[in-house]
C-alpha atoms as a PDB file:
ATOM      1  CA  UNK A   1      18.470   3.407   9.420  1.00  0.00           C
ATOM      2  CA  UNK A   2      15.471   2.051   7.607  1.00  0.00           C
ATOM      3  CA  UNK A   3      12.981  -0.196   8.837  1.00  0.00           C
ATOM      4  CA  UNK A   4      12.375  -1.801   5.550  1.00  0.00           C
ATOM      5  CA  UNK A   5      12.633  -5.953   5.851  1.00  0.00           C
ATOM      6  CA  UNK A   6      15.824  -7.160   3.861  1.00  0.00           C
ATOM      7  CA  UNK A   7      15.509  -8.924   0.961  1.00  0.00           C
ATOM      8  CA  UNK A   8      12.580  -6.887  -0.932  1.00  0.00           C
ATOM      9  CA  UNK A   9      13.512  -7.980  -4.854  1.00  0.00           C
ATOM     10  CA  UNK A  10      10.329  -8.601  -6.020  1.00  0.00           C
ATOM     11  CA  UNK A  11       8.564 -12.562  -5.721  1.00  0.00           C
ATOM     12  CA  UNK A  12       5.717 -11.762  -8.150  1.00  0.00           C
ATOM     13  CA  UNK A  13       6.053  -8.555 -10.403  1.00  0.00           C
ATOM     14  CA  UNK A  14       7.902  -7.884 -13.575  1.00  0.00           C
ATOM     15  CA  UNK A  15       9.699  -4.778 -14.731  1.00  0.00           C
ATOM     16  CA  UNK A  16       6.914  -3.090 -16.346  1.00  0.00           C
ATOM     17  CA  UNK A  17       4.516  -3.853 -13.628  1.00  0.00           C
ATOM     18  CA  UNK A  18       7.177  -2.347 -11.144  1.00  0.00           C
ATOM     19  CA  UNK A  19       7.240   0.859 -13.528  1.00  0.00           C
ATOM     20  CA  UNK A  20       3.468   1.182 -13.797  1.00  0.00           C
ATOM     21  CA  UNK A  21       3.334   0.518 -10.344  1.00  0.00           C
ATOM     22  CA  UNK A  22       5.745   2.605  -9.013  1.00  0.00           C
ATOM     23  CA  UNK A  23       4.699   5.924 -11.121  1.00  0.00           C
ATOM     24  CA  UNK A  24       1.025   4.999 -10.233  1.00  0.00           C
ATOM     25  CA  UNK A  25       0.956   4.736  -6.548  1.00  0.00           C
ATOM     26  CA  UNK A  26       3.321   8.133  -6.572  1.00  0.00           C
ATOM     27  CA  UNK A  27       0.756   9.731  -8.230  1.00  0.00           C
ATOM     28  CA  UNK A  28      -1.903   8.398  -5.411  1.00  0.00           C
ATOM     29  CA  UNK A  29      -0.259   9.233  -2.284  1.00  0.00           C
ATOM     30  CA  UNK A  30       2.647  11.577  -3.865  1.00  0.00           C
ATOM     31  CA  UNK A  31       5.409  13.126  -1.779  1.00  0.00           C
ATOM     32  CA  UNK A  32       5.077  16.766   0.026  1.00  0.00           C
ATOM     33  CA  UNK A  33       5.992  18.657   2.571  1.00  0.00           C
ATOM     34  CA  UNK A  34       4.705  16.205   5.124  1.00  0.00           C
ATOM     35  CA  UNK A  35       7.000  13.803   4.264  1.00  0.00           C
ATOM     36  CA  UNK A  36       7.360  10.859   1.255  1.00  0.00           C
ATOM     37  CA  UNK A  37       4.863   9.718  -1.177  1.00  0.00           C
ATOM     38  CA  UNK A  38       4.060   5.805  -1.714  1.00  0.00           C
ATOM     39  CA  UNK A  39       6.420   5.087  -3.816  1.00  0.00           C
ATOM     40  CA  UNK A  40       9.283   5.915  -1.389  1.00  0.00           C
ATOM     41  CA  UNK A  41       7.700   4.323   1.400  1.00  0.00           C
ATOM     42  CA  UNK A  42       7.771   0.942  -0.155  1.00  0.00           C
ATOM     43  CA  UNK A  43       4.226   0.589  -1.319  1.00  0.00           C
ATOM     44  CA  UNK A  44       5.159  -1.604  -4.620  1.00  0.00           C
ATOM     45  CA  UNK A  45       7.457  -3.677  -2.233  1.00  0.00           C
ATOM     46  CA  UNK A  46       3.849  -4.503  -0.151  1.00  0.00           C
ATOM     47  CA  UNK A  47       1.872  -4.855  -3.154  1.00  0.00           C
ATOM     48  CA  UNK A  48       4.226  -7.254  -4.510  1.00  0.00           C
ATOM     49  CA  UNK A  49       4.100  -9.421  -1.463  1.00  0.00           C
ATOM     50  CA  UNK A  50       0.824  -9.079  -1.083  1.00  0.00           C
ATOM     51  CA  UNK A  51       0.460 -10.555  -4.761  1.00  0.00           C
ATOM     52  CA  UNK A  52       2.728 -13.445  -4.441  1.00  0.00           C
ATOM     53  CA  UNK A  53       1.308 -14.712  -1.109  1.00  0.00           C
ATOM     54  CA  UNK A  54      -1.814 -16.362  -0.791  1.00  0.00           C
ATOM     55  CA  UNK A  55      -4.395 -13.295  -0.725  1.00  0.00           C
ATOM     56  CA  UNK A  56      -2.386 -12.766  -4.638  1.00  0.00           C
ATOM     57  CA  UNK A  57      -3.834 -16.231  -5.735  1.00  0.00           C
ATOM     58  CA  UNK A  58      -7.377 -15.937  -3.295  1.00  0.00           C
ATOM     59  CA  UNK A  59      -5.970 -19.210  -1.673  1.00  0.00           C
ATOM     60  CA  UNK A  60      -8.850 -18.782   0.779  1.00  0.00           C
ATOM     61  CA  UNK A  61     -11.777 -17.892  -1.866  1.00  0.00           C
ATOM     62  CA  UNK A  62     -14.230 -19.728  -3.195  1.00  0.00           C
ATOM     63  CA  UNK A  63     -13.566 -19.920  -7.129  1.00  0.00           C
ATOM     64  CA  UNK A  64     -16.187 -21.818  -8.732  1.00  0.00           C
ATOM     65  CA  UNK A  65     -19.004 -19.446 -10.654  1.00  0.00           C
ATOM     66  CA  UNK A  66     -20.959 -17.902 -11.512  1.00  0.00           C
ATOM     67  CA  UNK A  67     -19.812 -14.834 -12.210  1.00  0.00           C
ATOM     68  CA  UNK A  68     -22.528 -12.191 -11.640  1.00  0.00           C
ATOM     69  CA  UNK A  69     -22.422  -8.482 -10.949  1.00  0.00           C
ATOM     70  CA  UNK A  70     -22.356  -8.464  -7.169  1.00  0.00           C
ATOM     71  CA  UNK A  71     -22.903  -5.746  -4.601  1.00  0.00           C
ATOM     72  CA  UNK A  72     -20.650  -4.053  -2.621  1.00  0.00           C
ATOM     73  CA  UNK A  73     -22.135  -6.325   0.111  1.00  0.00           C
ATOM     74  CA  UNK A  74     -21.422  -9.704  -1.427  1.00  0.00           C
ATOM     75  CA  UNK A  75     -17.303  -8.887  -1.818  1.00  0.00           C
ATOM     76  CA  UNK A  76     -15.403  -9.673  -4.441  1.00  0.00           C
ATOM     77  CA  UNK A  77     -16.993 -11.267  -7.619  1.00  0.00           C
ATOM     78  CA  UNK A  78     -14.373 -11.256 -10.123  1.00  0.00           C
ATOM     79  CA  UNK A  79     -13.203 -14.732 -11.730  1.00  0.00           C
ATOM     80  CA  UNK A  80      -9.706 -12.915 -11.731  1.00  0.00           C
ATOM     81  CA  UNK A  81      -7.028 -13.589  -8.586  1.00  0.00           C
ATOM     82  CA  UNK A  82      -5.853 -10.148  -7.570  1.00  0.00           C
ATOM     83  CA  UNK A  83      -2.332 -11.818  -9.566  1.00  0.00           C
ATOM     84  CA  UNK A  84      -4.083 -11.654 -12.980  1.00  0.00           C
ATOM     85  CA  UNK A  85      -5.925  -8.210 -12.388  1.00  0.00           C
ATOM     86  CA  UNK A  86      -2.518  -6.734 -11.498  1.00  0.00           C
ATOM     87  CA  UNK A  87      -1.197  -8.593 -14.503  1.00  0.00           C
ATOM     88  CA  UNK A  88      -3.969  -8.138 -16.992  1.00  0.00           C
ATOM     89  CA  UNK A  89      -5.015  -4.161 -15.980  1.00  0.00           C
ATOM     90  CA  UNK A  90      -1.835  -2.891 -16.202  1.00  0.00           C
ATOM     91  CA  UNK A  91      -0.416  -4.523 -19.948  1.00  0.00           C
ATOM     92  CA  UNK A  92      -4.530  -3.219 -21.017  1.00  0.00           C
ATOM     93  CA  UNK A  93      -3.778   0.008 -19.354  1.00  0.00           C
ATOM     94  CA  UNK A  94      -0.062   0.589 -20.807  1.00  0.00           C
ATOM     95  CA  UNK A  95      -1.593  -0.442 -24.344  1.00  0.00           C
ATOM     96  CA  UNK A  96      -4.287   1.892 -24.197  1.00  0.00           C
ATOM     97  CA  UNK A  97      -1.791   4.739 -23.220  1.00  0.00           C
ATOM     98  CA  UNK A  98       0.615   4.260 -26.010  1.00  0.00           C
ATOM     99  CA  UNK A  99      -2.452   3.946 -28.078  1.00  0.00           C
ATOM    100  CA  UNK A 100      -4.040   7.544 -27.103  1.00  0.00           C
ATOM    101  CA  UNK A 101      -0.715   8.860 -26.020  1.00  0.00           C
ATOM    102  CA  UNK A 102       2.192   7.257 -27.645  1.00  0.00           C
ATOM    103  CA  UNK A 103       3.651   6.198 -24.625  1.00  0.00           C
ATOM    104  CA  UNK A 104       3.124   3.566 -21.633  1.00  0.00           C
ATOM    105  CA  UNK A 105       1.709   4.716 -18.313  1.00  0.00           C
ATOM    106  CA  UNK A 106       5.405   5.193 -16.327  1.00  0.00           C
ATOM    107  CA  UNK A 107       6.333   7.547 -19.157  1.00  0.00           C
ATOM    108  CA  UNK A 108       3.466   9.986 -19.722  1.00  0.00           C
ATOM    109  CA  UNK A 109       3.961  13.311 -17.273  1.00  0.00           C
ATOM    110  CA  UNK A 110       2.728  13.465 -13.689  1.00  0.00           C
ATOM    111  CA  UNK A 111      -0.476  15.771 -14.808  1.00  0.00           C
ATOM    112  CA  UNK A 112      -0.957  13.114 -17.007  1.00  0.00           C
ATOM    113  CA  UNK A 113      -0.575  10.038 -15.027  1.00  0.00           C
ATOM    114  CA  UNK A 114      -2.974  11.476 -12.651  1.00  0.00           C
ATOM    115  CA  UNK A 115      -6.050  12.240 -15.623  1.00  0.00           C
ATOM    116  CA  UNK A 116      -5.335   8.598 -16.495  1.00  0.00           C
ATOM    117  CA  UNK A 117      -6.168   7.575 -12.970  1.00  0.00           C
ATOM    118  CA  UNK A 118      -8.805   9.289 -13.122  1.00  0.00           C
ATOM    119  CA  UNK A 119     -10.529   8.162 -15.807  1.00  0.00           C
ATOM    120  CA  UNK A 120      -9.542   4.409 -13.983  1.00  0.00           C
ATOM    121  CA  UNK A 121     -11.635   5.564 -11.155  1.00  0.00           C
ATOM    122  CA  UNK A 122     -14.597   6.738 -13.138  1.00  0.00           C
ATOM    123  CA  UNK A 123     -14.531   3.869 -15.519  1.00  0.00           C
ATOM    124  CA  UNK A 124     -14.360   5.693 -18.237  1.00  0.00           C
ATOM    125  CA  UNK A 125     -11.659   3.613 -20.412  1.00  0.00           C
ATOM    126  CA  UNK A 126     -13.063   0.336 -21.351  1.00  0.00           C
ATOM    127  CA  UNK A 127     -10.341  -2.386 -20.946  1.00  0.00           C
ATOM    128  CA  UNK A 128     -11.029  -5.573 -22.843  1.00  0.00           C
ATOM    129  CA  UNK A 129     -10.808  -8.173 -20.017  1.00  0.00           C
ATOM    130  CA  UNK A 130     -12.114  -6.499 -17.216  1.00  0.00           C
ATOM    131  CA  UNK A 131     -13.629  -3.271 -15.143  1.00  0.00           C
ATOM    132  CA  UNK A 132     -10.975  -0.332 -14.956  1.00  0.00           C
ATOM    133  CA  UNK A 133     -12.598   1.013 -11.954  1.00  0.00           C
ATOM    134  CA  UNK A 134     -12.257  -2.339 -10.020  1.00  0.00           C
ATOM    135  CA  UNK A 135      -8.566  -2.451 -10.902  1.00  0.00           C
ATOM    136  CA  UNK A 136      -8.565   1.098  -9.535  1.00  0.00           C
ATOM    137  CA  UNK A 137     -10.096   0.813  -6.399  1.00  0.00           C
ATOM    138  CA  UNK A 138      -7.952  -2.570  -5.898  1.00  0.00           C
ATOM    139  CA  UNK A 139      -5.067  -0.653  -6.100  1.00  0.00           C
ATOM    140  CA  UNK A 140      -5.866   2.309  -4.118  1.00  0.00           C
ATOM    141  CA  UNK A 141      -6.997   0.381  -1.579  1.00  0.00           C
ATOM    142  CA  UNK A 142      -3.447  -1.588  -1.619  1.00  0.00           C
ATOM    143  CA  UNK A 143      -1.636   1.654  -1.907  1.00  0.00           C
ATOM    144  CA  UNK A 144      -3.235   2.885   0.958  1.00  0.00           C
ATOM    145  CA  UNK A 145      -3.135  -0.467   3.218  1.00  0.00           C
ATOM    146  CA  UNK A 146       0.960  -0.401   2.284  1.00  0.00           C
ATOM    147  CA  UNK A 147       0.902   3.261   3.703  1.00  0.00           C
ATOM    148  CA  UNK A 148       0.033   2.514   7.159  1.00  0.00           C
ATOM    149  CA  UNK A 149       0.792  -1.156   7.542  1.00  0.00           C
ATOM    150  CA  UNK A 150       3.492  -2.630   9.827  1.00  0.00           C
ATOM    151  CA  UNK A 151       6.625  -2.094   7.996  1.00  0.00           C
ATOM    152  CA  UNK A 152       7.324  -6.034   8.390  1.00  0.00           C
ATOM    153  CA  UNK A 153       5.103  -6.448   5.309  1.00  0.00           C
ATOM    154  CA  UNK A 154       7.077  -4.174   3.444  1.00  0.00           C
ATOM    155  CA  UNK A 155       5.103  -0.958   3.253  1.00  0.00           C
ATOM    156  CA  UNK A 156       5.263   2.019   5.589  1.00  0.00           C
ATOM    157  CA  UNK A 157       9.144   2.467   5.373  1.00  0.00           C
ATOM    158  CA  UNK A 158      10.572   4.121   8.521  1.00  0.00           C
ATOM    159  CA  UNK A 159       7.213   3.960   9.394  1.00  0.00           C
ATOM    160  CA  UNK A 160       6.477   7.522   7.425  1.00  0.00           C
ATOM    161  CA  UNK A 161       2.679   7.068   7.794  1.00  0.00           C
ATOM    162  CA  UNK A 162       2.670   6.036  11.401  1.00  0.00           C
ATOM    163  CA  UNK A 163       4.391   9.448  11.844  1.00  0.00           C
ATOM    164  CA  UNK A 164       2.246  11.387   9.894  1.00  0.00           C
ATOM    165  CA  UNK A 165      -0.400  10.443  11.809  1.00  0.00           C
ATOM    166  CA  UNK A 166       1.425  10.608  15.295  1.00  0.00           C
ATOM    167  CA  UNK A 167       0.507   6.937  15.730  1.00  0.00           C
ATOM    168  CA  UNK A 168       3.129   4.840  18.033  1.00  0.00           C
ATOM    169  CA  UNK A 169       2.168   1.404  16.734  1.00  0.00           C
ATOM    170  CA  UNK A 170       2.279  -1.449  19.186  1.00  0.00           C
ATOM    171  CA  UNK A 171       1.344  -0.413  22.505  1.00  0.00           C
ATOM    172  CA  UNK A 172       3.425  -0.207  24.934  1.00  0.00           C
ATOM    173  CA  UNK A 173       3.005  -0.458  29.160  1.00  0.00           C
ATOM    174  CA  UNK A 174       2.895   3.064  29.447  1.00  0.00           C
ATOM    175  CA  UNK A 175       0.917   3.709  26.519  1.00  0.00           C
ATOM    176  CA  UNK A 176      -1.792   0.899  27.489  1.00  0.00           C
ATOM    177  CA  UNK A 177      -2.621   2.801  30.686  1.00  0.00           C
ATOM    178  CA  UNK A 178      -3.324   5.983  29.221  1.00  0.00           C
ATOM    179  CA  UNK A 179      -5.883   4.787  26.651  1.00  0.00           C
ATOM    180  CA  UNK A 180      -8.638   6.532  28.675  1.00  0.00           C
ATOM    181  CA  UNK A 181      -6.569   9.854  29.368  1.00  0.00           C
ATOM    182  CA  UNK A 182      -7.108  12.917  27.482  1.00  0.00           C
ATOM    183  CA  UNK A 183      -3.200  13.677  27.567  1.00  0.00           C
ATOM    184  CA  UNK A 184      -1.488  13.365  23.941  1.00  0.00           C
ATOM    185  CA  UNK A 185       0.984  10.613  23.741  1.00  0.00           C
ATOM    186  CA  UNK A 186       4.077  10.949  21.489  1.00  0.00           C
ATOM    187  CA  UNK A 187       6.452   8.596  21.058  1.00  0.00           C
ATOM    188  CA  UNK A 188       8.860   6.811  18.404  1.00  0.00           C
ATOM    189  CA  UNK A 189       6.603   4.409  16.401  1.00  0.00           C
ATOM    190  CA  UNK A 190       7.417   0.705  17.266  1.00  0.00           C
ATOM    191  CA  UNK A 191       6.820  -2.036  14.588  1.00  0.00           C
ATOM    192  CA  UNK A 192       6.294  -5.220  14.634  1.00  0.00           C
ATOM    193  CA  UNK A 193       9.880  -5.860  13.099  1.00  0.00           C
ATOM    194  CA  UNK A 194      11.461  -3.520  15.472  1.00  0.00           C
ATOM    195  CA  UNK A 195      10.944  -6.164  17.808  1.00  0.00           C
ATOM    196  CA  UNK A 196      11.370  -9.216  16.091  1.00  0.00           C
ATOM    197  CA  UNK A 197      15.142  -7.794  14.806  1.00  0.00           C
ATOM    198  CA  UNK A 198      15.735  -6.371  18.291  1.00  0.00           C
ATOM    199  CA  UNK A 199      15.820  -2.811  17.621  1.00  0.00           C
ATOM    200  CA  UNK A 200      13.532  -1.963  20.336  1.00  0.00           C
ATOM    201  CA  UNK A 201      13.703  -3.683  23.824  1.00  0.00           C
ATOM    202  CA  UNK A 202      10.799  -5.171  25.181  1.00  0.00           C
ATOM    203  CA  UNK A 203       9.832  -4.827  29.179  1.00  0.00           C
ATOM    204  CA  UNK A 204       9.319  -8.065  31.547  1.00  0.00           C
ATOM    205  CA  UNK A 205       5.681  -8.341  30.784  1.00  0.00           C
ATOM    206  CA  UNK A 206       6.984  -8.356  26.695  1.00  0.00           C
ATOM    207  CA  UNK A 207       5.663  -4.733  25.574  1.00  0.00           C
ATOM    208  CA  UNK A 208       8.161  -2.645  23.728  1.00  0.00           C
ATOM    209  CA  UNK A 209       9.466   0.607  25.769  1.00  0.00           C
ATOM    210  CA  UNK A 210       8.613   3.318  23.776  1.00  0.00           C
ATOM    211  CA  UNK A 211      11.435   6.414  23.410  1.00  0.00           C
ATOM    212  CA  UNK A 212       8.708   9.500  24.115  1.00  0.00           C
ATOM    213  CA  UNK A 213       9.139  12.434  22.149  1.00  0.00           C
ATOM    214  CA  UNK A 214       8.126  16.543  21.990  1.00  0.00           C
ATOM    215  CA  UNK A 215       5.761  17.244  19.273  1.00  0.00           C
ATOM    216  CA  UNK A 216       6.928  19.872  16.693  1.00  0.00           C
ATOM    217  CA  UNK A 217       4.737  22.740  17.234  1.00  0.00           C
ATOM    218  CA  UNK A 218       5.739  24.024  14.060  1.00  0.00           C
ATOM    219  CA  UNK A 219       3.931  21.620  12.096  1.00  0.00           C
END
């Protein structure tokens, strides 16, 4: 049963952006052995809430100039809401592919898709409105954020990254009083949503009771 919220159409994306976005973030954290990639966890599903909610339109920022280069110290400098440099990057991007390539981003190969990212990261193609390595790092960090989040926020699908990591999310009374033990602790990952839907009870002092599990020694 998945653990994705119901009701993930997109708010704030378009059907390019959702193709760009969905071949990109595959290519970032891409599906193997260990389990699936971004794309199938629901990454473009947390992006795209993400974008439509108020960190999307910097509802808390200051946005009055000027616009100087910053440092990595000062935050984020860009005139752009995270909206338009979703927006903006990725119709520059998909024009400068069919330029060099003949095709948009979603349709060029996987070895190809990754070069292109690539050259994002190391700024090397100049997009008219704005840095191609800020996009980048904007989205990696996103992609990466929707990888381990709480699946409430639409990332993290049956929590794949939480079990990848062996991580059983919120605490629960058992788990809380063997933070200081040197004893492994394996369990079921509980999210936030698990509780809020009633998946997972919840003990009298209102922590979830974890299901403990054996760890695969094969892995």
């Amino acid at each position: 049963m998945s653990d994705t919220p119901t009701g993930s159409s997109y708010v704030y994306l378009q059907e390019p952006e959702v193709r760009f976005l969905e071949a990109a973030v595959e290519r970032l954290i891409p599906t193997d052995d260990l389990g699936v990639g971004a794309r199938d966890s629901g990454a473009v599903v947390y992006i795209d809430r993400q974008l439509a909610g108020t960190w999307g339109v910097h509802g808390r920022q200051y946005r009055s100039g000027p616009w100087l280069n910053g440092t990595p110290q000062q935050g984020y400098q860009s005139r752009f809401t995270p909206q338009e440099v979703y927006r903006i990057a990725i119709r520059e991007i998909d024009l400068h592919c069919k330029a060099a390539l003949g095709r948009p981003f979603a349709q060029l190969t996987p070895d190809a898709q990754t070069q292109m990212l690539q050259e994002l990261e190391q700024d090397r193609i100049a997009l008219p409105s704005l840095s191609s390595k800020f996009f980048f790092d904007m989205l990696w960090r996103n992609t990466e954020e929707s990888y381990f989040a709480d699946p409430l926020y639409g990332g993290n699908r049956d929590k794949v990254g939480w079990r990848l990591l062996g991580f059983p999310g919120l605490p629960s009374s058992a788990y809380r009083h063997l933070l200081d033990s040197s004893e492994p602790y394996h369990a079921e990952p509980v999210s936030v949503l698990d509780v809020q839907t009633g998946r997972v009870p919840v003990d009298a002092e209102g922590f979830p009771k974890h299901t403990t599990i054996k760890p695969n020694r094969d892995r």
